[in-house]
C-alpha atoms as a PDB file:
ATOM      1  CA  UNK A   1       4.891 -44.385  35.661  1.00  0.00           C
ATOM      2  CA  UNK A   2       1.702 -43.127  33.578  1.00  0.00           C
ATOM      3  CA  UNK A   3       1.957 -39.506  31.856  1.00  0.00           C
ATOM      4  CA  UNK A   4      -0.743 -37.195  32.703  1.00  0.00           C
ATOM      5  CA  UNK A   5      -3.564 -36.472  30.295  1.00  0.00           C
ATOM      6  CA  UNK A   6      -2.885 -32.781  29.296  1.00  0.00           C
ATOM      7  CA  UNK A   7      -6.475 -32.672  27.728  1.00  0.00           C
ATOM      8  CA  UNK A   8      -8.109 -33.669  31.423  1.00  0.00           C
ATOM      9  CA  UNK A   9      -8.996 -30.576  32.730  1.00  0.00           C
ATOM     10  CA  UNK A  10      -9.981 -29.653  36.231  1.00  0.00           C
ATOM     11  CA  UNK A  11     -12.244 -27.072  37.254  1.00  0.00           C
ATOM     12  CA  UNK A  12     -12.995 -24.350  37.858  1.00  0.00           C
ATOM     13  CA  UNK A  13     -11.782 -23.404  34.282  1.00  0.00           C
ATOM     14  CA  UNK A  14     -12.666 -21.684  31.414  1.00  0.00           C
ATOM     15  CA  UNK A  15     -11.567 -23.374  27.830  1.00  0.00           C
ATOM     16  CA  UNK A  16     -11.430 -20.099  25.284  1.00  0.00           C
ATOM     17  CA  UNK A  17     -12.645 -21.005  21.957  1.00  0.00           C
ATOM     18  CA  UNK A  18     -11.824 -18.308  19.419  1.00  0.00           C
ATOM     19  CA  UNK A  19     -13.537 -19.973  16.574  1.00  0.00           C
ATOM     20  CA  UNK A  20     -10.320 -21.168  14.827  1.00  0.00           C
ATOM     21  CA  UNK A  21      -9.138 -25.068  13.959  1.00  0.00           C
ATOM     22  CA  UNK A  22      -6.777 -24.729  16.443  1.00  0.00           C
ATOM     23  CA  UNK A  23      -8.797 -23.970  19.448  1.00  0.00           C
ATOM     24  CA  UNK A  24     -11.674 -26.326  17.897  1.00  0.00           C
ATOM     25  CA  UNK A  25      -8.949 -29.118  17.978  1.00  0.00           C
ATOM     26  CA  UNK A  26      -7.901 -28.447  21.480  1.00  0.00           C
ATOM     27  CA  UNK A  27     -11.637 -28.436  22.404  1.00  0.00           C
ATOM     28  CA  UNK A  28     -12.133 -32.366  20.741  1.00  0.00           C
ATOM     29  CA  UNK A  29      -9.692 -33.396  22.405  1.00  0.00           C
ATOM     30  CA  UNK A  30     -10.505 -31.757  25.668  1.00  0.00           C
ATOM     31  CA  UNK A  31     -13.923 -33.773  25.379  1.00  0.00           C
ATOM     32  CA  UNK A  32     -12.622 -36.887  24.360  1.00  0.00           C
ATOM     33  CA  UNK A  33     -10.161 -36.992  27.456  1.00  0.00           C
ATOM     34  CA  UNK A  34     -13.669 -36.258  29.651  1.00  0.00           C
ATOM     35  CA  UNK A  35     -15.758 -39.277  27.314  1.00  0.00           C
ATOM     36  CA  UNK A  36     -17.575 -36.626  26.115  1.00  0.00           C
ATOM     37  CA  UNK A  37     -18.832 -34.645  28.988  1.00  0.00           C
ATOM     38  CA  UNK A  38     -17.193 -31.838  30.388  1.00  0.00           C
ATOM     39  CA  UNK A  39     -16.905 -31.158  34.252  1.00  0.00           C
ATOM     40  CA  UNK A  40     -19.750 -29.044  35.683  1.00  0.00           C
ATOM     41  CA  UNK A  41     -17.523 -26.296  36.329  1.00  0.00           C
ATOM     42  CA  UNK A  42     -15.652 -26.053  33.342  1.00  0.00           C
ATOM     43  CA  UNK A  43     -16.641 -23.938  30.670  1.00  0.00           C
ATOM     44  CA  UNK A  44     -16.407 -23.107  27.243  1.00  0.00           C
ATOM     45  CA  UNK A  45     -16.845 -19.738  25.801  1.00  0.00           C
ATOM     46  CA  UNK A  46     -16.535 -17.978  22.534  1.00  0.00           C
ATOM     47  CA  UNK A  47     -16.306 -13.986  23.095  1.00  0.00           C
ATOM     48  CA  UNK A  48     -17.816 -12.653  19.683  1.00  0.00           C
ATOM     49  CA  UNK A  49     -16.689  -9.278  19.014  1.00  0.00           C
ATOM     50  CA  UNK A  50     -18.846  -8.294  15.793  1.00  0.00           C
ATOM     51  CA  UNK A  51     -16.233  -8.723  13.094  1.00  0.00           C
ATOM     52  CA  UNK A  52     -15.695 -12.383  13.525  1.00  0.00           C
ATOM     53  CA  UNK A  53     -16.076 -13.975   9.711  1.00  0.00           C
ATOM     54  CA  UNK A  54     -19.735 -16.053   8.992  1.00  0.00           C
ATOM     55  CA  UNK A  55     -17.488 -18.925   8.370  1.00  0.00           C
ATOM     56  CA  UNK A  56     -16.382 -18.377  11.896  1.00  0.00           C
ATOM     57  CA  UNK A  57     -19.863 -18.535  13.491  1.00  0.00           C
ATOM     58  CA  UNK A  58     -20.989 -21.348  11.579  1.00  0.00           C
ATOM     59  CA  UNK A  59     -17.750 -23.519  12.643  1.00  0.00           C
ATOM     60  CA  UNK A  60     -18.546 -22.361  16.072  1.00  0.00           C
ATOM     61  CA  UNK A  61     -22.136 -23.722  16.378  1.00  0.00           C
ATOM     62  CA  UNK A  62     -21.400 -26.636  14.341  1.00  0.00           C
ATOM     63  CA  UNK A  63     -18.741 -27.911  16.953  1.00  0.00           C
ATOM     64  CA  UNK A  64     -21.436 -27.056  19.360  1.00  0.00           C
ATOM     65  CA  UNK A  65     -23.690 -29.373  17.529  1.00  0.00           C
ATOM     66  CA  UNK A  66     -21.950 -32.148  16.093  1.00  0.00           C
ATOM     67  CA  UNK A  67     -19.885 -32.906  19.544  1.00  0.00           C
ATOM     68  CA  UNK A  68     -22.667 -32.295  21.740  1.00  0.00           C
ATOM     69  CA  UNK A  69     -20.577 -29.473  23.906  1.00  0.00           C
ATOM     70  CA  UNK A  70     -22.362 -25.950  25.098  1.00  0.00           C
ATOM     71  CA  UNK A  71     -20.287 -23.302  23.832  1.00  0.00           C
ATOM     72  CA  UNK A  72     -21.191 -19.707  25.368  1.00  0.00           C
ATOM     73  CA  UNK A  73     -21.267 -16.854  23.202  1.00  0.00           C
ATOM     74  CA  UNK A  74     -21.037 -13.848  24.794  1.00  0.00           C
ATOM     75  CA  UNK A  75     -20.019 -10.967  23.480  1.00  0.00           C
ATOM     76  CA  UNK A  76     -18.904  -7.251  24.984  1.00  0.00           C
ATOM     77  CA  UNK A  77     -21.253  -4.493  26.715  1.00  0.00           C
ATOM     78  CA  UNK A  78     -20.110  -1.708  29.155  1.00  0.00           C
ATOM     79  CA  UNK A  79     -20.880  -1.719  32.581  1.00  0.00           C
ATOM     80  CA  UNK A  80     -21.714  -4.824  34.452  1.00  0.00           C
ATOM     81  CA  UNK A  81     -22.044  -7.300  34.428  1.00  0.00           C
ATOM     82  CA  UNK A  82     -19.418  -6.460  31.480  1.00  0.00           C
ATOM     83  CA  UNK A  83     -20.709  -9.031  28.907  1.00  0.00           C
ATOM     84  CA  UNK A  84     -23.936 -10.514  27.278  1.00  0.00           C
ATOM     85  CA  UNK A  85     -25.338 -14.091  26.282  1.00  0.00           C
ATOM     86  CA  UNK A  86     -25.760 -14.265  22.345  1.00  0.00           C
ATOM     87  CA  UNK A  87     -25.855 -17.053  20.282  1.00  0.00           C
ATOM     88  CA  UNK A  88     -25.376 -18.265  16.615  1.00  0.00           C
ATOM     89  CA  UNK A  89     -28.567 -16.735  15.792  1.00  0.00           C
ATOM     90  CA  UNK A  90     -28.484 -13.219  17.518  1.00  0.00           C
ATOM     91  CA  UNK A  91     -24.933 -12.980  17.826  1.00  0.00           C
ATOM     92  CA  UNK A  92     -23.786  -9.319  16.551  1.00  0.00           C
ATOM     93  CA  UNK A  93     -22.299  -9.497  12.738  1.00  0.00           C
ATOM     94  CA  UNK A  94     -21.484  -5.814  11.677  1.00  0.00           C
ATOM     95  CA  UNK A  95     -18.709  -5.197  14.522  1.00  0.00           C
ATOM     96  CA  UNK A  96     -21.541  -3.806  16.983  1.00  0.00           C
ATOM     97  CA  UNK A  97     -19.429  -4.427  20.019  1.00  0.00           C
ATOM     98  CA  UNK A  98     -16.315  -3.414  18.556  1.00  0.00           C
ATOM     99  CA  UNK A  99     -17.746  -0.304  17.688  1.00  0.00           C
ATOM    100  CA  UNK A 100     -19.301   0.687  20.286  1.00  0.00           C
ATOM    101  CA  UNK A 101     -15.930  -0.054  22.309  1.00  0.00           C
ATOM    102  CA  UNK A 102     -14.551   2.405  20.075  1.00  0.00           C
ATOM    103  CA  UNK A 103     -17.154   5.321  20.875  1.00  0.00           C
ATOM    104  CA  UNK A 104     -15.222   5.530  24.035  1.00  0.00           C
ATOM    105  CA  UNK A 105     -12.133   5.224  23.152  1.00  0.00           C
ATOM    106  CA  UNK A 106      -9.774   8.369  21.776  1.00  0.00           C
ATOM    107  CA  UNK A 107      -7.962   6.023  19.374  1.00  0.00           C
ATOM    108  CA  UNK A 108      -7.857   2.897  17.549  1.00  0.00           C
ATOM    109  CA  UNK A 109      -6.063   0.134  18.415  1.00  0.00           C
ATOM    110  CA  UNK A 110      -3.028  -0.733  16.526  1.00  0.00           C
ATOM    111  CA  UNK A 111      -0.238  -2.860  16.634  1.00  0.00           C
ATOM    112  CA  UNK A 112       1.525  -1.355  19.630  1.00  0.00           C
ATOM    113  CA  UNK A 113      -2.249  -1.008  21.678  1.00  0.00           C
ATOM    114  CA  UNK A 114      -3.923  -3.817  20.514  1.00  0.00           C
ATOM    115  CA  UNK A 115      -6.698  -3.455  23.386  1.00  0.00           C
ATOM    116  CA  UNK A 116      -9.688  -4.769  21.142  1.00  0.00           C
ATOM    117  CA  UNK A 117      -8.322  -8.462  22.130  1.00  0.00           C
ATOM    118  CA  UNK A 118      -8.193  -6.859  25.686  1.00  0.00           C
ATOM    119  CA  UNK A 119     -11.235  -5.358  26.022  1.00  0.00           C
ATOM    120  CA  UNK A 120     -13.582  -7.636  23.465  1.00  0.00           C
ATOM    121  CA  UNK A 121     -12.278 -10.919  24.345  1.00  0.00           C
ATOM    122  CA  UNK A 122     -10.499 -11.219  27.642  1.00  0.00           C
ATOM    123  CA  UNK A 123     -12.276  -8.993  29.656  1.00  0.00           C
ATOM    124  CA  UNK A 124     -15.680 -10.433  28.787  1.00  0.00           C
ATOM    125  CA  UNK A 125     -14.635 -13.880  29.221  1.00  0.00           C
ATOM    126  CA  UNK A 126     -13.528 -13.063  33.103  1.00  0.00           C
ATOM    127  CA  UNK A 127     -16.797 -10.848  34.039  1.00  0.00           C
ATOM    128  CA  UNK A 128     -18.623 -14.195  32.438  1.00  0.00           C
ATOM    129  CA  UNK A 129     -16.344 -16.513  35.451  1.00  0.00           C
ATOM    130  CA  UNK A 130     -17.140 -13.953  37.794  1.00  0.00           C
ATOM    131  CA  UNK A 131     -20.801 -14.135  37.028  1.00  0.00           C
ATOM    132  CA  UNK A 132     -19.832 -17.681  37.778  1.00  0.00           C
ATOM    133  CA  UNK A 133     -18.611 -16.625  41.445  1.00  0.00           C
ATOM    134  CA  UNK A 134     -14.935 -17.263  40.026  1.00  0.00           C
ATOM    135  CA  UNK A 135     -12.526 -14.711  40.437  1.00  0.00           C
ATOM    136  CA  UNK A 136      -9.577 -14.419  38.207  1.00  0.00           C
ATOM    137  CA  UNK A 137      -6.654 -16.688  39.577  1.00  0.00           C
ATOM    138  CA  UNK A 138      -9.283 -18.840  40.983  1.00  0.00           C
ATOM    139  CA  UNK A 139     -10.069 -20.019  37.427  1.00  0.00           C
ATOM    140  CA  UNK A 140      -8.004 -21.997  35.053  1.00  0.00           C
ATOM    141  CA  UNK A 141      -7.492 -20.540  31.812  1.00  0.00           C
ATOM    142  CA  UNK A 142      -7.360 -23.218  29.053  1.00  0.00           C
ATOM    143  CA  UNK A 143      -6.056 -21.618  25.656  1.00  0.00           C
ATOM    144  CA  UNK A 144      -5.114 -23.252  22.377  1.00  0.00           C
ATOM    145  CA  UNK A 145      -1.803 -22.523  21.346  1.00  0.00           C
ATOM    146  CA  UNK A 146       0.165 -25.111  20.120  1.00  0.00           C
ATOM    147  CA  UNK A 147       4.353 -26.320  20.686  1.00  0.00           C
ATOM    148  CA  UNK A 148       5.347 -24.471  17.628  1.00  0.00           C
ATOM    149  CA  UNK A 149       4.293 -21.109  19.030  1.00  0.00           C
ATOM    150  CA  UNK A 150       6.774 -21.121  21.984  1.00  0.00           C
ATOM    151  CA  UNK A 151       7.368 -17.170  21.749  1.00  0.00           C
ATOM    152  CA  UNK A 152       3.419 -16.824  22.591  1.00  0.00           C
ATOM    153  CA  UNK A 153       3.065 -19.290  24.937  1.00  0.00           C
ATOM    154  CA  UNK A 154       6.348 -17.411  27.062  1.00  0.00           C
ATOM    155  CA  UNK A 155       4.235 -14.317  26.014  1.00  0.00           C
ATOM    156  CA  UNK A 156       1.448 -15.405  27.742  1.00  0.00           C
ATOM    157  CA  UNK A 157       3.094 -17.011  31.302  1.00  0.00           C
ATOM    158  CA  UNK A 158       4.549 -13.609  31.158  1.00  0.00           C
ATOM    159  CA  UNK A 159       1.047 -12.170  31.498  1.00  0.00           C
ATOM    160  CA  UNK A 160      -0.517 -14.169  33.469  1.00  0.00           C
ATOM    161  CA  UNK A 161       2.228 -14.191  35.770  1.00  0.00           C
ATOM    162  CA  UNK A 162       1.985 -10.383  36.134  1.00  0.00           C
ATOM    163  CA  UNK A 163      -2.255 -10.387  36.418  1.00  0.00           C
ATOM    164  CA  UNK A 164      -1.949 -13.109  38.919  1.00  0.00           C
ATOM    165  CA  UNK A 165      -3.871 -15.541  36.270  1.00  0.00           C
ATOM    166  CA  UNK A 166      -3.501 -19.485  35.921  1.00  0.00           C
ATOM    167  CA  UNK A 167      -3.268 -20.642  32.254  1.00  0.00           C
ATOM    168  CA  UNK A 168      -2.200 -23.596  30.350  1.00  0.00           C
ATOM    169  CA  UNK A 169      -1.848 -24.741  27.165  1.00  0.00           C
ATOM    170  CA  UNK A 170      -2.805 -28.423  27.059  1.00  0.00           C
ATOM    171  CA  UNK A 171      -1.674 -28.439  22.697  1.00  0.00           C
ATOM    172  CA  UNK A 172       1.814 -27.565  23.692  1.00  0.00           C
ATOM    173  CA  UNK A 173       2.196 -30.004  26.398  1.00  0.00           C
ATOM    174  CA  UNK A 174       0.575 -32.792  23.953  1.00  0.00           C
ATOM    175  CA  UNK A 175       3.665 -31.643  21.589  1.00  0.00           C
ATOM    176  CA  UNK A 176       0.799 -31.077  19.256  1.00  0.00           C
ATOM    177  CA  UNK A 177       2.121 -28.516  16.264  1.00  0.00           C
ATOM    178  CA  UNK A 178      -0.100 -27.031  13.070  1.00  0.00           C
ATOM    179  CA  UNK A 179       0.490 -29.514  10.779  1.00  0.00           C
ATOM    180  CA  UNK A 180      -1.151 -32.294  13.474  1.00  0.00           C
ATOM    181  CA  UNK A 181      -3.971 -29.611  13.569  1.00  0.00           C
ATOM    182  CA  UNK A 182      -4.142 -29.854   9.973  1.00  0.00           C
ATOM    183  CA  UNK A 183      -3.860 -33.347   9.577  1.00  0.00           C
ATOM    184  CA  UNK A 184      -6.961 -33.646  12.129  1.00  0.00           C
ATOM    185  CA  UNK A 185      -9.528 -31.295  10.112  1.00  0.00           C
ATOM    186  CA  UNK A 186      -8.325 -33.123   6.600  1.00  0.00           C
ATOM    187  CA  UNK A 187      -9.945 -36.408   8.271  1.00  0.00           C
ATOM    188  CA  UNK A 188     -13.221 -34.481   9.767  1.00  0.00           C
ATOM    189  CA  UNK A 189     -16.734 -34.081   7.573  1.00  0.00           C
ATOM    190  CA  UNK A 190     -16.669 -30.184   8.952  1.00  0.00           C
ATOM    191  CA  UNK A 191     -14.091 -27.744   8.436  1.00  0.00           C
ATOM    192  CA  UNK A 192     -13.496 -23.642   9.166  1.00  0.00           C
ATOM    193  CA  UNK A 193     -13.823 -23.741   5.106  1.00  0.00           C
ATOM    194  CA  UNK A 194     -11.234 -20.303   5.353  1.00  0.00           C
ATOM    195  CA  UNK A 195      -7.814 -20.102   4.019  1.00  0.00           C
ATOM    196  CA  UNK A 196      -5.243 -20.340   6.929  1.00  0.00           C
ATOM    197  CA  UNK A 197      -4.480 -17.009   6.288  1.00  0.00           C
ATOM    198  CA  UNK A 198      -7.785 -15.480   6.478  1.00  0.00           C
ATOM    199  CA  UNK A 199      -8.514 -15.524  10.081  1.00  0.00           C
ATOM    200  CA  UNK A 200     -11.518 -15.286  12.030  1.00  0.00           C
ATOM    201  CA  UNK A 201     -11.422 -10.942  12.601  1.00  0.00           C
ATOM    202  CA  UNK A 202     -11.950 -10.252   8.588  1.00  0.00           C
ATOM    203  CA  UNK A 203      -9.759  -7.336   8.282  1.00  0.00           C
ATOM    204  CA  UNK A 204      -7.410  -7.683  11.259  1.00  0.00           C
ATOM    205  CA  UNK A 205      -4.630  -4.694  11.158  1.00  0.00           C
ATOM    206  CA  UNK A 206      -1.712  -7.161  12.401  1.00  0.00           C
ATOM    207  CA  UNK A 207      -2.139  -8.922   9.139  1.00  0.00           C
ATOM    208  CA  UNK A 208       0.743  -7.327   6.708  1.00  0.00           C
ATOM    209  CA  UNK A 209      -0.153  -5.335   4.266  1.00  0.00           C
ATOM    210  CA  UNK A 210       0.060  -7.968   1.192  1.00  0.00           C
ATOM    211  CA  UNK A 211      -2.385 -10.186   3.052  1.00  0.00           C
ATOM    212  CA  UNK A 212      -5.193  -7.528   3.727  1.00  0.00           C
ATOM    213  CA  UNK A 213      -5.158  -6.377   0.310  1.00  0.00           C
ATOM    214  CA  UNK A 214      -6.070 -10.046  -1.139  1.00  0.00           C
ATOM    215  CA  UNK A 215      -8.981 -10.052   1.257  1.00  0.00           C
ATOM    216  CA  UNK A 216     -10.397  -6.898  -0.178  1.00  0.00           C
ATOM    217  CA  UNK A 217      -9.332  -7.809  -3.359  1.00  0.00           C
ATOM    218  CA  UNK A 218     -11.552 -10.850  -3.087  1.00  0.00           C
ATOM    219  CA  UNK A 219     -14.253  -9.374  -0.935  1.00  0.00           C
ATOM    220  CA  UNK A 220     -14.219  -5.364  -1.181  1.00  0.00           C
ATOM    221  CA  UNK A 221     -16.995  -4.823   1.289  1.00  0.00           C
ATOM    222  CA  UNK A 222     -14.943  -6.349   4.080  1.00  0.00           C
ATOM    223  CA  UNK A 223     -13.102  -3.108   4.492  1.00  0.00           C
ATOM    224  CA  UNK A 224     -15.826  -0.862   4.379  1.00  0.00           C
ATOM    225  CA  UNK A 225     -16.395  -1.278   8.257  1.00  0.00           C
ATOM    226  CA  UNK A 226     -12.778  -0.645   9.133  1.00  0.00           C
ATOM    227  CA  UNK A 227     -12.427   2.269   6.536  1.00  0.00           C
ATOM    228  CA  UNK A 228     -15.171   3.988   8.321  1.00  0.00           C
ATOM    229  CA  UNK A 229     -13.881   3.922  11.694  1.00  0.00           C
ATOM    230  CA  UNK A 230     -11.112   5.241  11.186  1.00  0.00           C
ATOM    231  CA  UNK A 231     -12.929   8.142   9.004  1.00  0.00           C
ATOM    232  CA  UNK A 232     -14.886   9.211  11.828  1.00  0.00           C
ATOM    233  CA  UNK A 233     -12.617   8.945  14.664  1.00  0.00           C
ATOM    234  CA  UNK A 234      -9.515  10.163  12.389  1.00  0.00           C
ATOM    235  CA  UNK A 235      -7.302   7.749  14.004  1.00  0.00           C
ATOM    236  CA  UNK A 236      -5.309   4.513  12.041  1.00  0.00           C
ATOM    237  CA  UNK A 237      -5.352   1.040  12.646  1.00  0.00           C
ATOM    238  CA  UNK A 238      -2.059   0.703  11.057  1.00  0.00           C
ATOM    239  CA  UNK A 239      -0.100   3.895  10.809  1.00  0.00           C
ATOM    240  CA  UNK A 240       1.722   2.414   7.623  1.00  0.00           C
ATOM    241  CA  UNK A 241      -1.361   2.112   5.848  1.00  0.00           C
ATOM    242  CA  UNK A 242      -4.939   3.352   5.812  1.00  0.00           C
ATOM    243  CA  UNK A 243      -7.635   1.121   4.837  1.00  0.00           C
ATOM    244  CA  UNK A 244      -9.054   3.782   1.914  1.00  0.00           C
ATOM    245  CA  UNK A 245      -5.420   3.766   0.841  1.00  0.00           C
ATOM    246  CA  UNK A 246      -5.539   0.034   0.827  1.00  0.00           C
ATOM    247  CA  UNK A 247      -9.028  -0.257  -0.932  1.00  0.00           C
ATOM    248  CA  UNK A 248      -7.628   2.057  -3.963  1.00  0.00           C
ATOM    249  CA  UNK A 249      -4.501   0.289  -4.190  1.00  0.00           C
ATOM    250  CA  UNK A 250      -6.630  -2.594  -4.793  1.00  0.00           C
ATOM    251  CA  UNK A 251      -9.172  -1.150  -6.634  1.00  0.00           C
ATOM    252  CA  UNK A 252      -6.779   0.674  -9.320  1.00  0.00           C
ATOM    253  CA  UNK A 253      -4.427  -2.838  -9.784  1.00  0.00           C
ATOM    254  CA  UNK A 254      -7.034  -5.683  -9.539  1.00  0.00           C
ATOM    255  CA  UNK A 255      -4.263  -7.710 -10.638  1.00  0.00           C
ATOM    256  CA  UNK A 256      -1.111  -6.959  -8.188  1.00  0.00           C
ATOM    257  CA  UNK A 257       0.985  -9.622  -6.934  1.00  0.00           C
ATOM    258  CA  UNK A 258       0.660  -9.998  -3.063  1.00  0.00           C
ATOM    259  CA  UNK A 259       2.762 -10.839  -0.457  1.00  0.00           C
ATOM    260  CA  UNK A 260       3.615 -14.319   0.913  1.00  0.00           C
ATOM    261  CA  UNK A 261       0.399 -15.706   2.584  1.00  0.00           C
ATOM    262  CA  UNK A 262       2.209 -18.290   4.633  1.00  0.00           C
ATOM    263  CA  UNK A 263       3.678 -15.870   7.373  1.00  0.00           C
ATOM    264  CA  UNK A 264       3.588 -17.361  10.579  1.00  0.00           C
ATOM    265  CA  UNK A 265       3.337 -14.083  12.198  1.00  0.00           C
ATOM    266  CA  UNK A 266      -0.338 -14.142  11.543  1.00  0.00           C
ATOM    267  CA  UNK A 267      -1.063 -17.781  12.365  1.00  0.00           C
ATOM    268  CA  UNK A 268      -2.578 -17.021  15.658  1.00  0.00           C
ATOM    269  CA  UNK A 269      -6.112 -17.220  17.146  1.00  0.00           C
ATOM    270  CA  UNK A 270      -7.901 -14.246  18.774  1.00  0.00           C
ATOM    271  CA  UNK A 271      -8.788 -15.283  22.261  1.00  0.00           C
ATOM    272  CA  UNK A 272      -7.231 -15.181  25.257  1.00  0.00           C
ATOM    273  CA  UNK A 273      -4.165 -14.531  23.249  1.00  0.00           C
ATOM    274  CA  UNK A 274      -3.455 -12.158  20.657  1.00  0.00           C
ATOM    275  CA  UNK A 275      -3.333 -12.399  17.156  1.00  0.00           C
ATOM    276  CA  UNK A 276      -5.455 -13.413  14.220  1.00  0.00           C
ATOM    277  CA  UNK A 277      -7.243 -16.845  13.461  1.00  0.00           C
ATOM    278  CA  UNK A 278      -5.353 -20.165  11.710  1.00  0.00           C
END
C-alpha cells in the first residue's frame, strides 16, 4: 500500500510562508509534489509586519522568482478588509504596521501577550482567505514546523482545535527535522544569508537576553525602533530588560561574552505559529 504525499496539498488552503528556511523548504517541496504548479485555490502568503529583516524580504521574493510560485505579501491595516497587498518593492520596512497596531493598543506585547504574531500575522492572513470567500475552518492551514518541534506542533492542534481551524504540518509528517532543512539550503545557489539565530523580526523580545544584545552589538540601529516604543507608550517588551538598558549594556562593554546562540527556544518561525525565524 502507497504512503500519502504529505507535501500534496488540497485546497482550499493557505501555505504560510514566514520568510524563514524552514517554511521556504516546506514551500519547495510543496511545489515539487504539485510539478511545479500549485492548485488554483491554494495559496501562499507572507504577512509582513514592518520589522521583518532585508535579508528576509529578499529570500522571500527570490523564492518567488527562482521557483516560479506567487507569494502574497500582505501586510496589516485596521478595519476591513483587515489587510493590504504589498510587495518586495513597497512592502513596509520601518515596523509601519507594527506600529501603528501599537497606537491602539494600551501595552506592548511581551512574552505572556505575544498578540503582534496574533494580530500582524494570523489575523491578516484569514481576512486575506476571506477576501477569498473562505471562511476559517473552511481553509486548510499549511504551516512549516518540523518533527523536532513536537511541543509546537501539540501547541498548535491545541489552537486550532479551540478556534475551530484545520492545520497541518506536512515537515513533521515527512519526519523532516532542522538539520534536513539545513542540509537542503547547503546544496541551493540562494540562501536566508542570516545566522540561525538571527531570525526574521530583528529584535524579537522572546529572544533571551544574551542573543539580543549580539544583534545590537553588531547592528546598534536595530534597537532604536523597539527602544522608542516602548519610550512613548511607557510599557516593556520584556519586563526583565528594557531595550535602552540593553543598548548601554552593550554600548559600555563592546566586548562582553554572550549567551549560547544555539537555544532551541528561539528556533521558530513567525507565522501562523509563534516564535522567531530559523
Amino acid at each position: 500500500m502507497s504512503i500519502a504525499n504529505p507535501y500534496r496539498i488540497e485546497g482550499p488552503a493557505l501555505i504560510s510562508f514566514s520568510g524563514g528556511r524552514t517554511s521556504a523548504f516546506m514551500l519547495h517541496e510543496i511545489l515539487r509534489a504539485h510539478d511545479g504548479v500549485l492548485p488554483a485555490d491554494v495559496h501562499v502568503v507572507f504577512a509582513n509586519t514592518g520589522k521583518e529583516r532585508e535579508e528576509t524580504l529578499r529570500f522571500v521574493h527570490e523564492c518567488a522568482t527562482r521557483w516560479g510560485v506567487r507569494v502574497r505579501w500582505i501586510e496589516w491595516r485596521p478595519g476591513n478588509p483587515g489587510f493590504e497587498i504589498r510587495g518586495y518593492d513597497s512592502a513596509s520596512r520601518h515596523g509601519e504596521p507594527f506600529a501603528e497596531l501599537l497606537r491602539g493598543k494600551s501595552y506592548l506585547p511581551n512574552w505572556q501577550a505575544r498578540f503582534c504574531t496574533q494580530h500582524l500575522k494570523v489575523e491578516p492572513m484569514h481576512a486575506f482567505m476571506r477576501a477569498q470567500r473562505h471562511e476559517v475552518g473552511q481553509f486548510l492551514e499549511v504551516i512549516g514546523l518540523r518533527d523536532d518541534e513536537g511541543h509546537r506542533i501539540l501547541r498548535g492542534f491545541e489552537r486550532a482545535q479551540r478556534d475551530a481551524r484545520r492545520v497541518l504540518y506536512p515537515l513533521a509528517r515527512a519526519k523532516m527535522r532542522r538539520a534536513d532543512v539545513m542540509a537542503f539550503w547547503a546544496g541551493q545557489p540562494f540562501d536566508l544569508g542570516l545566522e540561525a539565530w538571527e531570525g526574521n523580526c530583528d529584535l524579537c523580545f522572546l529572544k533571551g537576553r544574551g542573543l539580543r544584545k549580539r544583534i545590537i552589538r553588531d547592528d546598534p540601529s536595530r534597537a532604536d525602533w523597539w527602544a522608542e516604543q516602548e519610550r512613548v507608550t511607557g510599557g516593556f517588551f520584556d519586563r526583565r530588560d528594557r531595550v535602552a538598558a540593553l543598548i548601554d549594556e552593550v554600548s559600555c562593554s563592546p566586548e562582553l561574552s554572550f549567551d549560547s546562540l544555539d537555544d532551541e527556544e528561539f528556533d521558530a518561525e513567525c507565522g501562523l505559529t509563534c516564535g522567531a525565524a530559523a
